[in-house]
C-alpha atoms as a PDB file:
ATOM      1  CA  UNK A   1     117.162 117.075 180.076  1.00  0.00           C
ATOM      2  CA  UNK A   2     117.812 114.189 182.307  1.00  0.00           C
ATOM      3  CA  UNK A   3     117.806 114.223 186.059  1.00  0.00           C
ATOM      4  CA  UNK A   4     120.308 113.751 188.505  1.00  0.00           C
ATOM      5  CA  UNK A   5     118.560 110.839 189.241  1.00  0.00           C
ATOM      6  CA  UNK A   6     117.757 109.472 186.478  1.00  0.00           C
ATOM      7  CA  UNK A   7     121.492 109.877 185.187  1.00  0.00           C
ATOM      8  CA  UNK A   8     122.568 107.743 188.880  1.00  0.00           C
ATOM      9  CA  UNK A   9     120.050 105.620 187.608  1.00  0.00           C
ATOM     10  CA  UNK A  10     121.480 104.615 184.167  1.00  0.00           C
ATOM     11  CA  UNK A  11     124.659 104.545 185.510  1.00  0.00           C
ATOM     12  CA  UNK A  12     123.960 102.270 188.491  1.00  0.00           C
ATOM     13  CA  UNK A  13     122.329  99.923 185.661  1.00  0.00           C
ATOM     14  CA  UNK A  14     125.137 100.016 183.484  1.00  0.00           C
ATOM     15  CA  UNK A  15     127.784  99.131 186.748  1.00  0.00           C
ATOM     16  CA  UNK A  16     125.394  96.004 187.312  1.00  0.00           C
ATOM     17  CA  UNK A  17     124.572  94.903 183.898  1.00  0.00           C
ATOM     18  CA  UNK A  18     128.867  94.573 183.556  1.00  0.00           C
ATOM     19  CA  UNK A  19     129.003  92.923 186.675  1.00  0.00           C
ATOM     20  CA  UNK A  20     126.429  90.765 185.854  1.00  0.00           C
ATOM     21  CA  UNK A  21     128.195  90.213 182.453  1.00  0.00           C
ATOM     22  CA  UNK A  22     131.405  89.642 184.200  1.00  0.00           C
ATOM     23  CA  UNK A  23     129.815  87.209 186.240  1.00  0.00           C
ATOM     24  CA  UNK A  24     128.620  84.566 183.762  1.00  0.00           C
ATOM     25  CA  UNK A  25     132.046  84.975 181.453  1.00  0.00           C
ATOM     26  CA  UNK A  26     133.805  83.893 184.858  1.00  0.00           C
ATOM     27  CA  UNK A  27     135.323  80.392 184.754  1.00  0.00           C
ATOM     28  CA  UNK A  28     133.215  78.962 187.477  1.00  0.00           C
ATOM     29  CA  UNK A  29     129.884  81.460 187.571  1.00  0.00           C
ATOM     30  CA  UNK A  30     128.788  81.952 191.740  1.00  0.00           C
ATOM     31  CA  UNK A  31     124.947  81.574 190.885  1.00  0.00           C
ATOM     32  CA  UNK A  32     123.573  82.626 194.099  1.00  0.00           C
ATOM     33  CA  UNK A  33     125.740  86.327 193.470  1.00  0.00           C
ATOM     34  CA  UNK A  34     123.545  86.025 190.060  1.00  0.00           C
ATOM     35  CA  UNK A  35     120.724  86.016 191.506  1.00  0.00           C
ATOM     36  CA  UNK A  36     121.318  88.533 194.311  1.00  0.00           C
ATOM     37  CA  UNK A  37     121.847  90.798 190.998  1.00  0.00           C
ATOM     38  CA  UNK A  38     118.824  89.623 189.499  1.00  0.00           C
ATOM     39  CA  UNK A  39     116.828  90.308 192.991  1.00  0.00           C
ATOM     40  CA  UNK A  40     118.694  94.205 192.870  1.00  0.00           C
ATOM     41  CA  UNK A  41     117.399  95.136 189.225  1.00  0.00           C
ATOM     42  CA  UNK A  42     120.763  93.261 187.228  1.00  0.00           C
ATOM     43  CA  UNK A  43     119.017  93.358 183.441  1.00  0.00           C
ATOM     44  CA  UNK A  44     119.920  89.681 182.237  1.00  0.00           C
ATOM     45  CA  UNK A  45     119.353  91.215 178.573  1.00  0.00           C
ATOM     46  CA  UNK A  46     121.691  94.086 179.425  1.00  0.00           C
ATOM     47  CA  UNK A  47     123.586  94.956 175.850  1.00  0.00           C
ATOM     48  CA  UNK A  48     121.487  92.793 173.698  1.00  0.00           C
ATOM     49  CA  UNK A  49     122.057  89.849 175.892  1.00  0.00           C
ATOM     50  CA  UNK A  50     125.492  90.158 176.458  1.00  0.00           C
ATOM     51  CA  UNK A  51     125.540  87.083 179.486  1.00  0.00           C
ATOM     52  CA  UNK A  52     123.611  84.747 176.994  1.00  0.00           C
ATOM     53  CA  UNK A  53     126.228  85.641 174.455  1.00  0.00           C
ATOM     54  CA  UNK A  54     129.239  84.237 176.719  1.00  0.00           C
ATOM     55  CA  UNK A  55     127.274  81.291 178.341  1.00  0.00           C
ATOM     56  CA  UNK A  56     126.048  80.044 174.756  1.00  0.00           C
ATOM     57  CA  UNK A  57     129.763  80.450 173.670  1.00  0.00           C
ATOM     58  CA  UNK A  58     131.314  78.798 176.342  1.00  0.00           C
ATOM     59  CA  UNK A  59     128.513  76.021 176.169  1.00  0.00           C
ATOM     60  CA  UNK A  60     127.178  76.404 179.833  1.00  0.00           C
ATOM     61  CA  UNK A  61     123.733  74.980 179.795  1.00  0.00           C
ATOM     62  CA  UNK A  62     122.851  75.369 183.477  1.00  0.00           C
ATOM     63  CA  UNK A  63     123.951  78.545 183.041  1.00  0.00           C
ATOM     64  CA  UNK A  64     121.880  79.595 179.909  1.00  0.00           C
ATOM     65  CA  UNK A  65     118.654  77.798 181.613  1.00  0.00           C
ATOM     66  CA  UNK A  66     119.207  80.176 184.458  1.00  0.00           C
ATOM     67  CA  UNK A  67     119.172  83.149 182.017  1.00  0.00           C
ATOM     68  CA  UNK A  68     116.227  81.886 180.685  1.00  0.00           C
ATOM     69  CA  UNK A  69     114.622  81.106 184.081  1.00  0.00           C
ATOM     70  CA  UNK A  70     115.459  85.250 184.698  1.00  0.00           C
ATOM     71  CA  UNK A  71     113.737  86.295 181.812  1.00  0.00           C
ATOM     72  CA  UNK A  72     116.622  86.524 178.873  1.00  0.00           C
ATOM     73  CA  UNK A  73     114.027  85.373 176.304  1.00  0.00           C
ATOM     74  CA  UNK A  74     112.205  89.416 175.835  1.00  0.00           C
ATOM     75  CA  UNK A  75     115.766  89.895 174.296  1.00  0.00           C
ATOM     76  CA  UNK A  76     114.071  88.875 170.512  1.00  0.00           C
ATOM     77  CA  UNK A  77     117.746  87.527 169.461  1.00  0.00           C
ATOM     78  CA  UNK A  78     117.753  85.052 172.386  1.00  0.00           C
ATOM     79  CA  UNK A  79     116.278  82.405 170.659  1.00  0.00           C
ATOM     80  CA  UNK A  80     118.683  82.381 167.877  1.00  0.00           C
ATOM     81  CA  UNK A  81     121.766  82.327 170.582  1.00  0.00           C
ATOM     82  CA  UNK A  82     120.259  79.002 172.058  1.00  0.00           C
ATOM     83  CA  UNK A  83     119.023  77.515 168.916  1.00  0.00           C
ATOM     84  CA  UNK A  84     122.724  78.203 167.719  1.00  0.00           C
ATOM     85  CA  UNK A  85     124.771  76.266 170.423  1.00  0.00           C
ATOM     86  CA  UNK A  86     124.751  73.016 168.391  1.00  0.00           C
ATOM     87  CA  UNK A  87     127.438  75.335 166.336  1.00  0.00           C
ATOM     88  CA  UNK A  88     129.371  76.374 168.739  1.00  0.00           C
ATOM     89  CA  UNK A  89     133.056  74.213 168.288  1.00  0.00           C
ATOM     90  CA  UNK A  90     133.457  71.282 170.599  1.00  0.00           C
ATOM     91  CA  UNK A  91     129.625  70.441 170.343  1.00  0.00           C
ATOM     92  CA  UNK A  92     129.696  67.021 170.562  1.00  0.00           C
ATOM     93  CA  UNK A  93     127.098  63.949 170.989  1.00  0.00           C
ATOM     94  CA  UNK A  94     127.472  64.084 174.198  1.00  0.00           C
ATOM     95  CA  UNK A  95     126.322  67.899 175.032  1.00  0.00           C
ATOM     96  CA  UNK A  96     122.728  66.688 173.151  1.00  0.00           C
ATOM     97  CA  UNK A  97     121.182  66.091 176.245  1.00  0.00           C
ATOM     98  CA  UNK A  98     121.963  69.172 177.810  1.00  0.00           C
ATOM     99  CA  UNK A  99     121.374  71.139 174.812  1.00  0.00           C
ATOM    100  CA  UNK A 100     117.498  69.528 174.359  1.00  0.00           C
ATOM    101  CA  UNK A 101     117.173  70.389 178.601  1.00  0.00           C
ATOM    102  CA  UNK A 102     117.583  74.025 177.456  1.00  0.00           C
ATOM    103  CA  UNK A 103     115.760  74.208 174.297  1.00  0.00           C
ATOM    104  CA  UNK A 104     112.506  72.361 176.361  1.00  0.00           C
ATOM    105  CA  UNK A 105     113.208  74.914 178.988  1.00  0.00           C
ATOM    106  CA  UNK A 106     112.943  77.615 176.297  1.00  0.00           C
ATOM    107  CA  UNK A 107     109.458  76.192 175.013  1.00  0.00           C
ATOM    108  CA  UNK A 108     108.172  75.902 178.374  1.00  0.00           C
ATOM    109  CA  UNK A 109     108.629  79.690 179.334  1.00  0.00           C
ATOM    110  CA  UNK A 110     108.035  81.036 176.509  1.00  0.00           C
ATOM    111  CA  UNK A 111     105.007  78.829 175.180  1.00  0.00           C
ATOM    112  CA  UNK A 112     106.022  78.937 171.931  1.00  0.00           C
ATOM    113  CA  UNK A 113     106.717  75.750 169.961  1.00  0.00           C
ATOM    114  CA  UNK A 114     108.109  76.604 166.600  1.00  0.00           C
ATOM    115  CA  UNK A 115     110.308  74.914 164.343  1.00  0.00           C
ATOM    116  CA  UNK A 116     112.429  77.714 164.373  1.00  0.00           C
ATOM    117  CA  UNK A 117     114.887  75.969 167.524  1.00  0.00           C
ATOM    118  CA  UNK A 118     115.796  73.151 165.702  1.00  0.00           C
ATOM    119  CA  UNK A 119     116.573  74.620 162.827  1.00  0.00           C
ATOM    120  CA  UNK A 120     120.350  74.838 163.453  1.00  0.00           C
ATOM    121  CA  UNK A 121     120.509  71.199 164.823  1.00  0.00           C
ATOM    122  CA  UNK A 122     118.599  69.609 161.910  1.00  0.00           C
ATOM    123  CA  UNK A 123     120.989  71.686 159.278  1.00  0.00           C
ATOM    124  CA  UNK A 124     123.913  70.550 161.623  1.00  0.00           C
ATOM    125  CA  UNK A 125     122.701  66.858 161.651  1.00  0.00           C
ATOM    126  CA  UNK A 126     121.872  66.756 158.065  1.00  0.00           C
ATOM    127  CA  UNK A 127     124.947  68.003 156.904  1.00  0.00           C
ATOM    128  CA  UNK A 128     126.706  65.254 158.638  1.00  0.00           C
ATOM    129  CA  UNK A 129     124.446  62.520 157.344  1.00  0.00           C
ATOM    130  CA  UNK A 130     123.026  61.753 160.826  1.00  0.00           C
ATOM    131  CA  UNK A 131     119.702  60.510 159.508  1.00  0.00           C
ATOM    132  CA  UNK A 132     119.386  58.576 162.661  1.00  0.00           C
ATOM    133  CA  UNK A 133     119.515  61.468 164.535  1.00  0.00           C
ATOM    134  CA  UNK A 134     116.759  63.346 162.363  1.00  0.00           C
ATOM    135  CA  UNK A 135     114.573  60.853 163.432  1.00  0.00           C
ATOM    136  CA  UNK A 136     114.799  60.856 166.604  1.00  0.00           C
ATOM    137  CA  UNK A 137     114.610  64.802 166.532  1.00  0.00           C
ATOM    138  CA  UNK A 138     111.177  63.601 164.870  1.00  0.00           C
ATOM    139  CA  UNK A 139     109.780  61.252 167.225  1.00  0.00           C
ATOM    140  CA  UNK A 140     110.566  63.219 170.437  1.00  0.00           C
ATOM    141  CA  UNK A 141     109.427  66.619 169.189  1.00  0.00           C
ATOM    142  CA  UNK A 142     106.594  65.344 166.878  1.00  0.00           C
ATOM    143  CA  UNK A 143     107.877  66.884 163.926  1.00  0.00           C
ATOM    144  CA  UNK A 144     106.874  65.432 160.431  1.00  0.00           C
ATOM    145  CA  UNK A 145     109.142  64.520 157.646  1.00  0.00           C
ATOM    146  CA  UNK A 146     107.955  67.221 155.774  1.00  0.00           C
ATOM    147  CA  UNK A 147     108.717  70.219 158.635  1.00  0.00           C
ATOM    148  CA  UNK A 148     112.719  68.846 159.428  1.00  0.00           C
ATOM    149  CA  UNK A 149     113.325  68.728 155.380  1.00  0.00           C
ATOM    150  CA  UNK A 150     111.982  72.063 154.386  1.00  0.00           C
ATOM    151  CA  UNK A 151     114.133  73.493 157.193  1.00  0.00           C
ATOM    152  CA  UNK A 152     117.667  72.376 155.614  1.00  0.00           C
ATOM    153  CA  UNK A 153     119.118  75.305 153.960  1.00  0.00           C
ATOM    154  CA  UNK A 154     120.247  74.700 150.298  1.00  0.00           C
ATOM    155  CA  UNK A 155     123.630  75.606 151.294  1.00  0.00           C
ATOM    156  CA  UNK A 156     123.256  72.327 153.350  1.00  0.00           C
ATOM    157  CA  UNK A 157     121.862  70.151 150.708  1.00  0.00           C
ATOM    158  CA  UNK A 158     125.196  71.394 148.710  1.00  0.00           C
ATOM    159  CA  UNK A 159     127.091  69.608 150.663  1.00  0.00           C
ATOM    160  CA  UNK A 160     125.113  67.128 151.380  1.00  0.00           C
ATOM    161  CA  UNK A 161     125.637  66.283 147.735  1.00  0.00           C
ATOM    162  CA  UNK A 162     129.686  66.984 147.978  1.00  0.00           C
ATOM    163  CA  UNK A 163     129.752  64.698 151.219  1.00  0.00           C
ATOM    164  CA  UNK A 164     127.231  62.210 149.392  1.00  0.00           C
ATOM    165  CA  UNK A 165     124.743  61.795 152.154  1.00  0.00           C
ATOM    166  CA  UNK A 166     122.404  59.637 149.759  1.00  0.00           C
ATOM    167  CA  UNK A 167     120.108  58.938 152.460  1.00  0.00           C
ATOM    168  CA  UNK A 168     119.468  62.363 153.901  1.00  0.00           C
ATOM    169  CA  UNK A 169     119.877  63.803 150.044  1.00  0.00           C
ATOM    170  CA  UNK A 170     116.646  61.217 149.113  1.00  0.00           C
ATOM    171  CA  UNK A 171     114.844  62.453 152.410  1.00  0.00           C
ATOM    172  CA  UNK A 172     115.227  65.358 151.770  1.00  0.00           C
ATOM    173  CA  UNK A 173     113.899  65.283 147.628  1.00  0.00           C
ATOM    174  CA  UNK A 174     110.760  63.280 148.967  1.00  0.00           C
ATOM    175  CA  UNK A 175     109.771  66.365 150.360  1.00  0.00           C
ATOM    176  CA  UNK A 176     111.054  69.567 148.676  1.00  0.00           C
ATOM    177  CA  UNK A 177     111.269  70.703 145.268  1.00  0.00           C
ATOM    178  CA  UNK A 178     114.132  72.446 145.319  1.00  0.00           C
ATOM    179  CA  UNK A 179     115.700  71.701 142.305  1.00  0.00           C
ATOM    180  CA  UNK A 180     114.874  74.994 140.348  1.00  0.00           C
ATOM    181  CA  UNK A 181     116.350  78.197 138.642  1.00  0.00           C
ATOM    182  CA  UNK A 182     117.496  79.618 141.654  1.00  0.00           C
ATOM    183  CA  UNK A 183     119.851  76.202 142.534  1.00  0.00           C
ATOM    184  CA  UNK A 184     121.354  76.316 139.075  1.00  0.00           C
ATOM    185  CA  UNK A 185     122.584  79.967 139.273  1.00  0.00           C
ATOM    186  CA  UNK A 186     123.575  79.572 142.892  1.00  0.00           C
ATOM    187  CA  UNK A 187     125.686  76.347 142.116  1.00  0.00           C
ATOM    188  CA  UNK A 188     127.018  77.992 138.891  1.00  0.00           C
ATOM    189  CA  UNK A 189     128.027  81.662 141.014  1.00  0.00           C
ATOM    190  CA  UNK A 190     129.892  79.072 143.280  1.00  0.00           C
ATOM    191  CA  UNK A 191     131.647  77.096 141.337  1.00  0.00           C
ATOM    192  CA  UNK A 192     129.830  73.883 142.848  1.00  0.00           C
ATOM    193  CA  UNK A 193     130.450  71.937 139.190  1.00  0.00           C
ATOM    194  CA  UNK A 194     129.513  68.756 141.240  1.00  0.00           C
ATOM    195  CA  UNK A 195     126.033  70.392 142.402  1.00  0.00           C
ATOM    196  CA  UNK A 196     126.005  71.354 138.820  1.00  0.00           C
ATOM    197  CA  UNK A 197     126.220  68.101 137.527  1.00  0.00           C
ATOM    198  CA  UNK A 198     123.413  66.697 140.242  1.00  0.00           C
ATOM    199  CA  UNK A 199     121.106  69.533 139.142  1.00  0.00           C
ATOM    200  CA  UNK A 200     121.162  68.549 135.045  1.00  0.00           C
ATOM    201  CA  UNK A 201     121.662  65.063 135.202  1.00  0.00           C
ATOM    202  CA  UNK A 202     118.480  65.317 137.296  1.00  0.00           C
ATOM    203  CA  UNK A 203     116.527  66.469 134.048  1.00  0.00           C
ATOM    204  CA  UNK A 204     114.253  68.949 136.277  1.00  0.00           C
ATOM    205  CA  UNK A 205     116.797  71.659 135.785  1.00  0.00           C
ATOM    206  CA  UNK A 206     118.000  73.413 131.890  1.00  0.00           C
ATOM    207  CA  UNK A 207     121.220  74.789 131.641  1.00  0.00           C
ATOM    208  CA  UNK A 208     119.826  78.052 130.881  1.00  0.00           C
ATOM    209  CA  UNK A 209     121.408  79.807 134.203  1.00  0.00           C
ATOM    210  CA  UNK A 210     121.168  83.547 134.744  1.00  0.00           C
ATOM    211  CA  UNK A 211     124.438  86.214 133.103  1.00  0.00           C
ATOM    212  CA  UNK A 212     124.641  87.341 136.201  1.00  0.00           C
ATOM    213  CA  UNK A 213     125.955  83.486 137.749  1.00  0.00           C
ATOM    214  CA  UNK A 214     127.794  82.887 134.594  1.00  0.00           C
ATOM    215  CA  UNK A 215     129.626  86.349 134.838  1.00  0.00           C
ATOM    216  CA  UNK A 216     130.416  85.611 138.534  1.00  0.00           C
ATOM    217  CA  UNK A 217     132.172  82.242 137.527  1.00  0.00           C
ATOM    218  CA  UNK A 218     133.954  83.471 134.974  1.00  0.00           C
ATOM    219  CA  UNK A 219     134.876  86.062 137.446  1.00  0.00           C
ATOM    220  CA  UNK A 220     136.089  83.607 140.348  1.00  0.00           C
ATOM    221  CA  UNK A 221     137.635  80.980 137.553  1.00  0.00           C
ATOM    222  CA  UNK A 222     135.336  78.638 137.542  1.00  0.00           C
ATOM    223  CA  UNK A 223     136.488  77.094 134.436  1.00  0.00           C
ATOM    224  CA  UNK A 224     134.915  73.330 135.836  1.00  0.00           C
ATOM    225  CA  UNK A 225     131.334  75.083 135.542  1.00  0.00           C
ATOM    226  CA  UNK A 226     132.159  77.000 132.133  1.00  0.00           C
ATOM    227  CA  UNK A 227     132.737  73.498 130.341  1.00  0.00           C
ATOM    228  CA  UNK A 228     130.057  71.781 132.065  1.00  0.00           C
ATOM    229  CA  UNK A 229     127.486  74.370 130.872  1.00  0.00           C
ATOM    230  CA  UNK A 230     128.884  74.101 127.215  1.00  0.00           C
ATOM    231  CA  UNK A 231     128.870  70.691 127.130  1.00  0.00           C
ATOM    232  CA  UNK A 232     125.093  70.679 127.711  1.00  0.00           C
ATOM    233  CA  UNK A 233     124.922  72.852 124.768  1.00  0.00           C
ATOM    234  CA  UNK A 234     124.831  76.635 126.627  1.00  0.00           C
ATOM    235  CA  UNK A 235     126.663  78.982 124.582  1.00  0.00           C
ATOM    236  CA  UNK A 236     127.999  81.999 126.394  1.00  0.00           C
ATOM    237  CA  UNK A 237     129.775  83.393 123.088  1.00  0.00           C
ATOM    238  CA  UNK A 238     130.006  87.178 121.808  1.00  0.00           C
ATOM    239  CA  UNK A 239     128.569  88.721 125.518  1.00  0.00           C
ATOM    240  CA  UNK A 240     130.339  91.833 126.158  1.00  0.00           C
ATOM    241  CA  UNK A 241     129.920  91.261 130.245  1.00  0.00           C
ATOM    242  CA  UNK A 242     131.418  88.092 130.348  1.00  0.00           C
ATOM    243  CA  UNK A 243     134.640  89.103 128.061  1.00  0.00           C
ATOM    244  CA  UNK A 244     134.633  92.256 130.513  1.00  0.00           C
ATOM    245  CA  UNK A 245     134.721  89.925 133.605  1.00  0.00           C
ATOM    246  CA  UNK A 246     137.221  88.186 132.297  1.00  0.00           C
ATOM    247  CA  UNK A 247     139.311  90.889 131.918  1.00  0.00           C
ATOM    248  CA  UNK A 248     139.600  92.482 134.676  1.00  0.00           C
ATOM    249  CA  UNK A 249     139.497  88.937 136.948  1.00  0.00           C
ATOM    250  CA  UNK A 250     143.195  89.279 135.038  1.00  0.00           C
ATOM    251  CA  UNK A 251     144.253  91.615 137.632  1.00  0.00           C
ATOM    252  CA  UNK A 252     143.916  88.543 139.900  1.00  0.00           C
ATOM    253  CA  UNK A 253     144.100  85.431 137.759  1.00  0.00           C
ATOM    254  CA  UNK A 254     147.225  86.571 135.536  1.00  0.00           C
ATOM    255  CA  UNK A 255     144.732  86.322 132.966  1.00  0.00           C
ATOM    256  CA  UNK A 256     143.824  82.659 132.971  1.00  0.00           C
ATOM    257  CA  UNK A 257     139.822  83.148 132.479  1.00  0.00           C
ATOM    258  CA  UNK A 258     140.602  85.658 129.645  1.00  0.00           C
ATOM    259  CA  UNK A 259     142.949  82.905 127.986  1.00  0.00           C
ATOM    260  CA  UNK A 260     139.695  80.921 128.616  1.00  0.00           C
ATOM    261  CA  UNK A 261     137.194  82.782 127.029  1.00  0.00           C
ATOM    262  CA  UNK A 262     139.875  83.368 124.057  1.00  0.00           C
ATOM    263  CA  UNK A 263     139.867  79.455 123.240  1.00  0.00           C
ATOM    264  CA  UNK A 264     135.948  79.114 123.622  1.00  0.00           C
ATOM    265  CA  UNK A 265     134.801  81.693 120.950  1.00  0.00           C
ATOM    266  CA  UNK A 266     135.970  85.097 121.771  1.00  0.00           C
ATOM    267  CA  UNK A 267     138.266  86.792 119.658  1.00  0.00           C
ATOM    268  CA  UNK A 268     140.788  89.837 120.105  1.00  0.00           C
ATOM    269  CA  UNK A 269     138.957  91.537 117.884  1.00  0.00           C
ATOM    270  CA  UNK A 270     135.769  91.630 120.252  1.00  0.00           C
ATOM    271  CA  UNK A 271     134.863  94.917 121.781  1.00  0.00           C
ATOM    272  CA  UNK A 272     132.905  95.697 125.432  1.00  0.00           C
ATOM    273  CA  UNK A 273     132.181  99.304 126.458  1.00  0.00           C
ATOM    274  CA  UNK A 274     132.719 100.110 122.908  1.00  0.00           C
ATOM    275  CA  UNK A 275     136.182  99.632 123.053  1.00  0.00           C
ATOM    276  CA  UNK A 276     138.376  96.829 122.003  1.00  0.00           C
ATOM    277  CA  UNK A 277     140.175  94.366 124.095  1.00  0.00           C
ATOM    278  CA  UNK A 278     143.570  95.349 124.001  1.00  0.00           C
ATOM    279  CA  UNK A 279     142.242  99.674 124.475  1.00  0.00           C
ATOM    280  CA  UNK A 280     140.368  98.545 127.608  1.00  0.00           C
ATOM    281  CA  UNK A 281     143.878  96.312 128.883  1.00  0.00           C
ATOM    282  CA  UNK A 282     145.779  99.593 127.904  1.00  0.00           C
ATOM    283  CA  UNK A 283     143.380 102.106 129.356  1.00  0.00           C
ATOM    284  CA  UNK A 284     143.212 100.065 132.664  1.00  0.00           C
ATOM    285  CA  UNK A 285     146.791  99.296 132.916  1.00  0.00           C
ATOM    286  CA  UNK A 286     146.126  95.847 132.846  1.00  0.00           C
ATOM    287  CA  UNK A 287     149.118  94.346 131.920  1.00  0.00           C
ATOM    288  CA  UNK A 288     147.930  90.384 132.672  1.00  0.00           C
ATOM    289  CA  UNK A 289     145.414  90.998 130.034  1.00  0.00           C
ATOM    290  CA  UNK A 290     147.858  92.347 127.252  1.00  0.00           C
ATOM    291  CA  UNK A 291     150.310  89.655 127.951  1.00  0.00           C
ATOM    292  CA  UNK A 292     147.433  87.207 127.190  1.00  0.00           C
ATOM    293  CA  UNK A 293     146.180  89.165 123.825  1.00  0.00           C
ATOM    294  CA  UNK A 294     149.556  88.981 122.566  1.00  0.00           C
ATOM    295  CA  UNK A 295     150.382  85.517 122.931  1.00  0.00           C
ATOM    296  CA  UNK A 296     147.517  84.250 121.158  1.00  0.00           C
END
């Protein structure tokens, strides 16, 4: 059991850690009553960083330098608050300086250099099609070619392709295979047809992608994806799963991906869960579905 003191001691560092919280959400932070805090025991990682939090948010780089100055970074999630700001809305060009201040303040107390701080800038950057920008990322940090592409997520080179960056697109392919099994069913499960299409023209990719991507398109009406797959000679006839997905997406579609699957090769005589089409519609109450079974 606790002592008295030691409960007036957890509650004493709970009063300052708010104040101290309070403090840095204010709209003009006193940073001399900051440190008097910091000099009577404030925790600047009180609640998981809590002040780093608000001053990354509110994009306060003085601020956030000061928190790192005070020791912020043993808080392990830290790093990924300040890598982060460059996402914050209202980052601009103009907040880059103040934003690479902080990040070489972060590198220079905590004497680690990794990649993983620029992460969110060069995903940011690359998603715009600032290839200019990459390279000057490169040059000042001495980061190779290889390091900055590996780090874009394939989320990014999605829509990369949709916003057709070219030049970043053909940076980043000089450098990372990514073209595989694992693009294909992630651009099928999305419905990216135009990520699709990139992927197979490309010829390092089959149309062979996984049930489970093909159920979830069928699932989300991704009809654009269905026909491009077909077209390159997949055949997705006679599953059970994907007639079953298509069913009961009726309860949100109105039954347009079971119409689908009705003109591409399924019948209403097909069966999943051992039952027929229209006993599953019945037995679920699915009334999209049996509208669609009797009008064809």
């Amino acid at each position: 059991m606790a002592t008295k003191e030691q409960l007036l001691a957890k509650e004493r560092e709970k009063a300052l850690g708010e104040l101290f919280v309070a403090e840095c959400r204010a709209d003009t932070p006193n940073f001399d009553t900051l440190r008097t805090m910091c000099v009577n025991g404030a925790n600047v990682c009180y609640r998981h960083a809590a002040a780093l939090h608000w001053a990354a948010k509110l994009k306060r780089f003085s601020l956030v330098s000061f928190l790192v100055d005070n020791g912020v970074l043993h808080e392990p999630v830290s790093r990924s608050i300040i890598a982060n700001m460059c996402n914050i809305k209202g980052f601009c060009e103009e907040d880059e300086p103040a934003f690479f201040e902080v990040l070489d303040n972060v590198r220079r107390m905590s004497g680690d250099a990794g990649i993983d701080l620029f992460v969110p800038y060069i995903n940011f950057m690359a998603v715009a099609g600032r290839m200019d920008k990459l390279r000057v990322l490169m040059k000042r940090y001495y980061l190779t070619e290889a390091e900055v592409a590996q780090s874009v997520y394939i989320r990014i080179i999605f829509e990369i392709i949709l916003n057709t960056h070219d030049e970043v697109l053909e940076f980043i392919n000089r450098h990372v295979d990514w073209q595989d099994n694992a693009a294909l069913d992630l651009a099928v499960s999305g419905g990216d047809w135009v990520v699709l299409e990139y992927l197979l023209k490309s010829g390092k990719v089959q149309a062979t992608p996984s049930e489970k991507a093909v159920s979830q398109a069928i699932f989300t009406g991704s009809a654009e994806v269905l026909d491009i797959l077909q077209n390159c000679g997949y055949s997705f006839e006679h599953n059970p799963e994907f007639l079953k997905k298509a069913c009961r997406a009726a309860f949100n579609d109105g039954g347009r991906m079971l119409k689908y699957m009705l003109l591409h090769g399924y019948g209403r005589s097909d069966k999943y869960d051992g039952r027929t089409l229209r006993e599953n519609a019945q037995i679920d109450g699915n009334t999209a579905a049996l509208a669609v079974i009797d009008s064809l």
